[in-house]
Protein backbone atom coordinates (compact mmCIF):
# COMPACT_ATOMS: atom_id res chain seq x y z
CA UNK A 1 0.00 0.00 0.00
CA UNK A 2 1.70 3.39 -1.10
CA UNK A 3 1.07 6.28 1.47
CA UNK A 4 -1.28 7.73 -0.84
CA UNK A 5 -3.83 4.78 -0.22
CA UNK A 6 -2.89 4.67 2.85
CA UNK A 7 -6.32 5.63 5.32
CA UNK A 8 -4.25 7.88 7.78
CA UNK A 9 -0.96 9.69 6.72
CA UNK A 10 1.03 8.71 10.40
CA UNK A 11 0.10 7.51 14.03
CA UNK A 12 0.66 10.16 16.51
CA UNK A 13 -0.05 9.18 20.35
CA UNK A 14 -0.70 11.65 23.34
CA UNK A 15 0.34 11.03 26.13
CA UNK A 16 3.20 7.97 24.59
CA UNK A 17 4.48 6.29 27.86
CA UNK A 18 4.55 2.72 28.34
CA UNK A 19 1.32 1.45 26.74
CA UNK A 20 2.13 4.16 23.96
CA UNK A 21 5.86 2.39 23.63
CA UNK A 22 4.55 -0.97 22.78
CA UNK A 23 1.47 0.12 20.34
CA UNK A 24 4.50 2.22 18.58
CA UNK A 25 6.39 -0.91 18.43
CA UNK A 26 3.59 -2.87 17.23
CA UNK A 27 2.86 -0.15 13.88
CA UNK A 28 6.94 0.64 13.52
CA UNK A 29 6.89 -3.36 12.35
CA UNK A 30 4.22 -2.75 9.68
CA UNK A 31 6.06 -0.04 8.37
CA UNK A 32 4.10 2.98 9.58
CA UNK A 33 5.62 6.68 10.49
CA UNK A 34 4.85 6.88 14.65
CA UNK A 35 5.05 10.12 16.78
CA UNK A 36 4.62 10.36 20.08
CA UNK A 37 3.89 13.62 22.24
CA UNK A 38 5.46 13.62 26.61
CA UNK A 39 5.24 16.29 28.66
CA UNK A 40 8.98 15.70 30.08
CA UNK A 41 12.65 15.59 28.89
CA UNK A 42 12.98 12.11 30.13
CA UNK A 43 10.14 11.20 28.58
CA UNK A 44 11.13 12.49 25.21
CA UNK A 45 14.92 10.83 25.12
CA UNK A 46 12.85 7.55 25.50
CA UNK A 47 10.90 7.82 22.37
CA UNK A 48 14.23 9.25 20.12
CA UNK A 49 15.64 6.07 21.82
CA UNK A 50 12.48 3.70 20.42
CA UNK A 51 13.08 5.81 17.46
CA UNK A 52 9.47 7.66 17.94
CA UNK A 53 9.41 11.14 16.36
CA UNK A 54 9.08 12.89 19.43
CA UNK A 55 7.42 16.01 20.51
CA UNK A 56 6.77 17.70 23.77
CA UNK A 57 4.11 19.28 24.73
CA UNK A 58 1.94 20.45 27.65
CA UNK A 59 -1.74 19.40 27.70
CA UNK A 60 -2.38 22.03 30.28
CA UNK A 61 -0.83 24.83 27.90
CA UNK A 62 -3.36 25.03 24.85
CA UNK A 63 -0.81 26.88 23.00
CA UNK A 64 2.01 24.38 23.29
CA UNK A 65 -0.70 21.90 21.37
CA UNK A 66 -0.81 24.27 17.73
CA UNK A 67 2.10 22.66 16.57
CA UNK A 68 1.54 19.08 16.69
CA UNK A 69 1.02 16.65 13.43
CA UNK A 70 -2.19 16.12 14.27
CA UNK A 71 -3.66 16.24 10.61
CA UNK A 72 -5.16 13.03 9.08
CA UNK A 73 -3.44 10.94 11.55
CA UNK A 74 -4.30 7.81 13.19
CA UNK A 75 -4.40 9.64 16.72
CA UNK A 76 -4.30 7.90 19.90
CA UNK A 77 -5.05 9.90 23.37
CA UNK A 78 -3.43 8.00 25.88
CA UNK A 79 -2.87 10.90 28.59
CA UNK A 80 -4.16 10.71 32.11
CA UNK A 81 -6.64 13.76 33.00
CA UNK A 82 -5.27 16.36 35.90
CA UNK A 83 -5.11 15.04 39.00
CA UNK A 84 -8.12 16.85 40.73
CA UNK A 85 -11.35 18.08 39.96
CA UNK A 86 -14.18 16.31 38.10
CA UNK A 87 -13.65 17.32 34.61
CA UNK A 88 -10.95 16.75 31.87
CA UNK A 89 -9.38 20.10 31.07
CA UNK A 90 -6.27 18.40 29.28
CA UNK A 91 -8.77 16.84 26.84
CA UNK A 92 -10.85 20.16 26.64
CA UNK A 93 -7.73 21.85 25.65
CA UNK A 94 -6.35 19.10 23.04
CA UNK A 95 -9.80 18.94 21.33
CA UNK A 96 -9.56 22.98 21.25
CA UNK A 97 -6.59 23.08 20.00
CA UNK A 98 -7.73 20.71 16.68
CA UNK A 99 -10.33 22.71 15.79
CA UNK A 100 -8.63 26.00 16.46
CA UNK A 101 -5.76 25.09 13.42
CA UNK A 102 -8.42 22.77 11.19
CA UNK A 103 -6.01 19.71 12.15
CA UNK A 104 -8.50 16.74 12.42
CA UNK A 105 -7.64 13.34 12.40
CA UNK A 106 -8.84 10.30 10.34
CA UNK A 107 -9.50 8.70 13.74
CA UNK A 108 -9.38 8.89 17.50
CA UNK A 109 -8.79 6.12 20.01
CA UNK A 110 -8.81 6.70 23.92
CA UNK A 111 -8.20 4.42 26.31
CA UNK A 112 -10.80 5.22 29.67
CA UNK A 113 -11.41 3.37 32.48
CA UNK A 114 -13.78 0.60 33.64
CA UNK A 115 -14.51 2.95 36.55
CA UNK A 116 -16.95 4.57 34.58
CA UNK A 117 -19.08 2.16 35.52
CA UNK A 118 -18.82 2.83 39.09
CA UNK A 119 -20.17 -0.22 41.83
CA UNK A 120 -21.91 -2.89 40.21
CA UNK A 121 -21.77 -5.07 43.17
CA UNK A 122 -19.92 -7.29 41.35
CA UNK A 123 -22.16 -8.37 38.77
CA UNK A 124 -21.15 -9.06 35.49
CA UNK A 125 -21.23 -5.91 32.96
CA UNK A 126 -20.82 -5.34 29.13
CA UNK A 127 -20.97 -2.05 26.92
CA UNK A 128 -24.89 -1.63 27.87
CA UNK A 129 -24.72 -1.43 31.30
CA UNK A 130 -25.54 2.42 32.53
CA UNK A 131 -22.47 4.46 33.30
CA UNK A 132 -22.69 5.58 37.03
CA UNK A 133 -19.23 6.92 37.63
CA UNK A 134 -18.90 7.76 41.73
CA UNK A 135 -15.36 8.81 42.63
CA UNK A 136 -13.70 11.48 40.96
CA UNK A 137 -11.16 9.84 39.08
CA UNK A 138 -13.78 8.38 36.92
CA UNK A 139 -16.02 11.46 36.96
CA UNK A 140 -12.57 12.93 35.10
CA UNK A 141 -12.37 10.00 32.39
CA UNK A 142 -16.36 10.17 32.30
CA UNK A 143 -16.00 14.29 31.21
CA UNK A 144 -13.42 13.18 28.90
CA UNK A 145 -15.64 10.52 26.73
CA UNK A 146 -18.63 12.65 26.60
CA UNK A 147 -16.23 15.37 25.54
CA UNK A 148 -14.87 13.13 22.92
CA UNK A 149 -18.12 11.79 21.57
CA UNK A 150 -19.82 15.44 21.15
CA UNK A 151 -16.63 16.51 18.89
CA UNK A 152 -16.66 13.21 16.97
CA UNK A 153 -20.11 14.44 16.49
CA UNK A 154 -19.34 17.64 15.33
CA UNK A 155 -16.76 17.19 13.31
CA UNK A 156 -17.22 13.84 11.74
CA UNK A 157 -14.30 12.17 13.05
CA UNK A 158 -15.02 8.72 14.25
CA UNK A 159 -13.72 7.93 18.16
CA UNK A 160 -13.70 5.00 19.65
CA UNK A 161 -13.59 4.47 22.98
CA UNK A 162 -11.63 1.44 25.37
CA UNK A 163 -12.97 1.39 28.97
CA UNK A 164 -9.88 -0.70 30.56
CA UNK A 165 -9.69 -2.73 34.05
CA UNK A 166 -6.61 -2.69 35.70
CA UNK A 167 -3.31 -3.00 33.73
CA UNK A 168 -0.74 -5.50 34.52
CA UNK A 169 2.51 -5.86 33.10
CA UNK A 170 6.80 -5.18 33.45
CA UNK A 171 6.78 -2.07 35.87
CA UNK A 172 3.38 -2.56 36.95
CA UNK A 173 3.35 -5.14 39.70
CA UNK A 174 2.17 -4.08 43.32
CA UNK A 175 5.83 -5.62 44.38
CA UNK A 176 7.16 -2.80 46.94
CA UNK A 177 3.53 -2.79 48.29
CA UNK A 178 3.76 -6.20 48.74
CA UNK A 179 6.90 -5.82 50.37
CA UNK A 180 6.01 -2.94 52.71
CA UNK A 181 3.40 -5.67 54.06
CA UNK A 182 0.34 -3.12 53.64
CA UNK A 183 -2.73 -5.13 54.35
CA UNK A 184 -5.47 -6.27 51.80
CA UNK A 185 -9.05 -7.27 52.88
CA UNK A 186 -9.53 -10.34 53.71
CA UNK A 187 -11.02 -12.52 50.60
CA UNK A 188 -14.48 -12.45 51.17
CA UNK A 189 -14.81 -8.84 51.42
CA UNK A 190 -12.57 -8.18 48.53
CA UNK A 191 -14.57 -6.71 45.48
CA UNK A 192 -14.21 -8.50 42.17
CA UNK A 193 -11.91 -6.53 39.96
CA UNK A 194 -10.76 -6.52 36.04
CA UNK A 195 -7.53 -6.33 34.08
CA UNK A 196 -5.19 -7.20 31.07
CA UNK A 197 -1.39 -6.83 30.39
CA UNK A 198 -0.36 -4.61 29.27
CA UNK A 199 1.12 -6.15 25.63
CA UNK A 200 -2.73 -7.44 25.23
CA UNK A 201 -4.17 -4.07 25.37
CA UNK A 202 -1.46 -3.02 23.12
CA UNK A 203 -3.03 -5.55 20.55
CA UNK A 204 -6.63 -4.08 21.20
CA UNK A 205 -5.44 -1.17 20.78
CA UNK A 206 -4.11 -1.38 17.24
CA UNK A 207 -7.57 -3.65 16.40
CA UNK A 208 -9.45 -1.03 17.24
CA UNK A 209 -7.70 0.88 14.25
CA UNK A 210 -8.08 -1.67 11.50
CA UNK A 211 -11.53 -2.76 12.44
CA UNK A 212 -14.58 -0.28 11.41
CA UNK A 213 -14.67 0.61 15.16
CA UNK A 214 -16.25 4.10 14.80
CA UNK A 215 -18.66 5.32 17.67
CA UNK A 216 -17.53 1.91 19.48
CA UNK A 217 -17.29 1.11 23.35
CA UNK A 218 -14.97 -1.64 24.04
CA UNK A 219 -14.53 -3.31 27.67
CA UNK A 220 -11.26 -4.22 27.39
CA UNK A 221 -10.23 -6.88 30.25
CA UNK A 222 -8.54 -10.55 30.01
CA UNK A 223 -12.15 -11.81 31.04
CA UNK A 224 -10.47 -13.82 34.11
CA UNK A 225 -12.87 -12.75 37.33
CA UNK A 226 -10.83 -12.56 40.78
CA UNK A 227 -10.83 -10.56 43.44
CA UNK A 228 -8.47 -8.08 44.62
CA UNK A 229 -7.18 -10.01 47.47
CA UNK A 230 -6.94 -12.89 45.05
CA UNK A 231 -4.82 -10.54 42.88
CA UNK A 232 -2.33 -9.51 45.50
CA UNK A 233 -1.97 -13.00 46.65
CA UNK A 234 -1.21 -14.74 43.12
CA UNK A 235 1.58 -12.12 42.97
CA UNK A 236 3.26 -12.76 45.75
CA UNK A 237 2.90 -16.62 45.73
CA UNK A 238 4.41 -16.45 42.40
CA UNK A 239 7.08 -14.01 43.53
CA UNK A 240 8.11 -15.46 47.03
CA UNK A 241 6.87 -12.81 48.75
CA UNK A 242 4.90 -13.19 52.10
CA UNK A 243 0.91 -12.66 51.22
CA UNK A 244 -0.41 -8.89 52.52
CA UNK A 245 -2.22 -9.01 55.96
CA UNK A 246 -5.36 -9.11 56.22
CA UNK A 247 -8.05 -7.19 57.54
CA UNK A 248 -11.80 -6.41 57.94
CA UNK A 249 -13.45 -2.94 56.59
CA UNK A 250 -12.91 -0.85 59.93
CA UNK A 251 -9.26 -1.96 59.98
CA UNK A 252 -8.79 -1.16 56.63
CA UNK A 253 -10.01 2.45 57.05
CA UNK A 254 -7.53 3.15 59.28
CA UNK A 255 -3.98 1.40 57.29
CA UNK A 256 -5.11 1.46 53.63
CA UNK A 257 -4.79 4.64 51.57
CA UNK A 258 -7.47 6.46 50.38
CA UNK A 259 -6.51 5.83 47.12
CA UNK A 260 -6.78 2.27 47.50
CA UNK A 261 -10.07 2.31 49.51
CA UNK A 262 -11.62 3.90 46.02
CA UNK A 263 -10.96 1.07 44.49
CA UNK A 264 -11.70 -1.45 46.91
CA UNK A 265 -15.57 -0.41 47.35
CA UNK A 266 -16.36 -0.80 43.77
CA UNK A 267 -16.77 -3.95 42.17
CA UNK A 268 -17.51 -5.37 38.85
CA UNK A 269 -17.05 -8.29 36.44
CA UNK A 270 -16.63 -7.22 32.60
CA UNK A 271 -18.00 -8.83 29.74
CA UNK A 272 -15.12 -8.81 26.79
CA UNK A 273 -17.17 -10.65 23.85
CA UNK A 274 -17.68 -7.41 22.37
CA UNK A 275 -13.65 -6.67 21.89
CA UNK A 276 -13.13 -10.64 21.21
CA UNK A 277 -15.34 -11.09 18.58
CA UNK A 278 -15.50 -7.53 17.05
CA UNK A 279 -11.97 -6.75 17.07
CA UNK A 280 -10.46 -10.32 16.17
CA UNK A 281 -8.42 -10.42 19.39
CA UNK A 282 -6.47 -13.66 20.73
CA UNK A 283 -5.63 -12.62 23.94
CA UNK A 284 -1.40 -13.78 24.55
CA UNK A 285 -2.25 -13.64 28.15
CA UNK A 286 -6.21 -14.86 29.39
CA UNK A 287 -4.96 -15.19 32.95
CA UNK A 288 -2.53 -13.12 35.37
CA UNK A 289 -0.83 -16.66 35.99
CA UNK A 290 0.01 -16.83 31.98
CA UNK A 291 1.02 -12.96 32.16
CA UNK A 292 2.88 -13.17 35.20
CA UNK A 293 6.62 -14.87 33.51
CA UNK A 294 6.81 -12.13 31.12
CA UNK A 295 5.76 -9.42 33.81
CA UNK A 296 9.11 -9.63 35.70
């Protein structure tokens, strides 16, 4: 296929950090042009050193977004929103800045969260279920979909979203945690949780670019169903490490973070047909004990 034919002139990804590395690596083999856009110097030696066209830019700066190759690119929006708040200003500000210089894409891909879907009390979910996002972090990747699906909208550029459990992979393991001996619930309190490594959702996300994907919503999980205890304690059997303590819910208030707590009073199982049938995917890992080897 010349470059003419070709249905996007180069892949550019915001936000290109680790899950942006390997979908790179994944279109560098099939011959395509990649850029990738960091907000820091470290972060832009890495991609010169993956060979990644790299640019740096500011999502929180809309001016320091007019430059980028945005135009008829495959585009892939990979950046976390700020940390506060309840709404996505970095995505506000990219989606401003492509209509402000008339540089649309051919196509936009983000990867969101499962925690759009807030507590399901662990039932199972697919694409259909109601959003009911209830802690802020999801409230942010929430904004940032309906932003996304009102400018697809507008400007005829077809987005499709991947709602994504947990992500697993090299780098990614809860090892020092594990370590530090923080506690976990114990099992039968822990909420059922979702996730995929991080090469699988590298494969989705590429799919989701040769697939006629356009206005799709992809749960994008391994389809294993565990719990969070279950999680911790898989790792560290594997690893040699001592399982976490464990505790009940008024213990737990008291010695796990905040941050953790979030996620340990939601819980849901997701339903990936939709992204196994519709986007052709094998998955290289179906469980965290197959993923597990390569995640050291």
């Amino acid at each position: 296929m010349s470059d003419k034919d070709k249905p996007f002139k180069q892949v550019l990804i915001i936000g290109c950090g680790d899950i942006g590395h390997r979908v790179a690596k994944i279109w560098q083999k099939s011959g395509n042009s990649v850029s990738g856009v960091v907000r820091s110097e470290a972060g832009l030696n890495t991609l010169k050193q993956l060979k990644i066209h790299a640019y740096q830019a500011d999502l929180d700066n809309l001016s320091s977004l007019l430059d980028l190759p945005c135009k008829h690119s495959l585009l892939y929006y990979f950046a976390p929103p700020p940390a506060k708040g309840v709404q996505d200003t970095r995505m506000t500000n990219f989606l401003k800045s492509l209509t402000q210089k008339n540089a649309l894409p051919r196509q936009l891909i983000y990867i969101s969260t499962s925690g759009v879907y807030g507590d399901q009390q662990g039932q199972l979910i697919n694409e259909q279920t109601p959003v009911n996002p209830q802690v802020d972090r999801a409230k942010r990747r929430y904004h940032a979909e309906q932003q996304l699906q009102q400018w697809s909208k507008d400007n005829s550029v077809p987005v499709t979203l991947l709602r994504v459990g947990g992500i697993y992979g090299p780098g990614r393991l809860p090892l020092q945690r594990l370590k530090d001996h923080i506690p976990m619930l114990h099992e039968n309190l822990a909420p059922q949780t979702n996730r995929i490594h991080a090469d699988d959702l590298a494969q989705v996300c590429v799919a989701a670019a040769t697939k006629k994907t356009a206005g799709e919503i992809y749960n994008v999980s391994d389809g294993s169903n565990s719990n969070m205890t279950e999680y911790f304690n898989t790792i560290a059997d594997f690893c040699g490490l001592a399982r976490p303590p464990l505790v009940d819910w008024q213990e737990a208030e008291k010695t796990i973070s905040k941050g953790m707590l979030s996620y340990l009073k939601e819980s849901r199982r997701m339903d990936n047909s939709k992204m196994i049938k519709e986007l052709g995917i094998q998955l290289k890992y179906p469980t965290l004990k197959d993923g597990l080897k390569d995640s050291l």
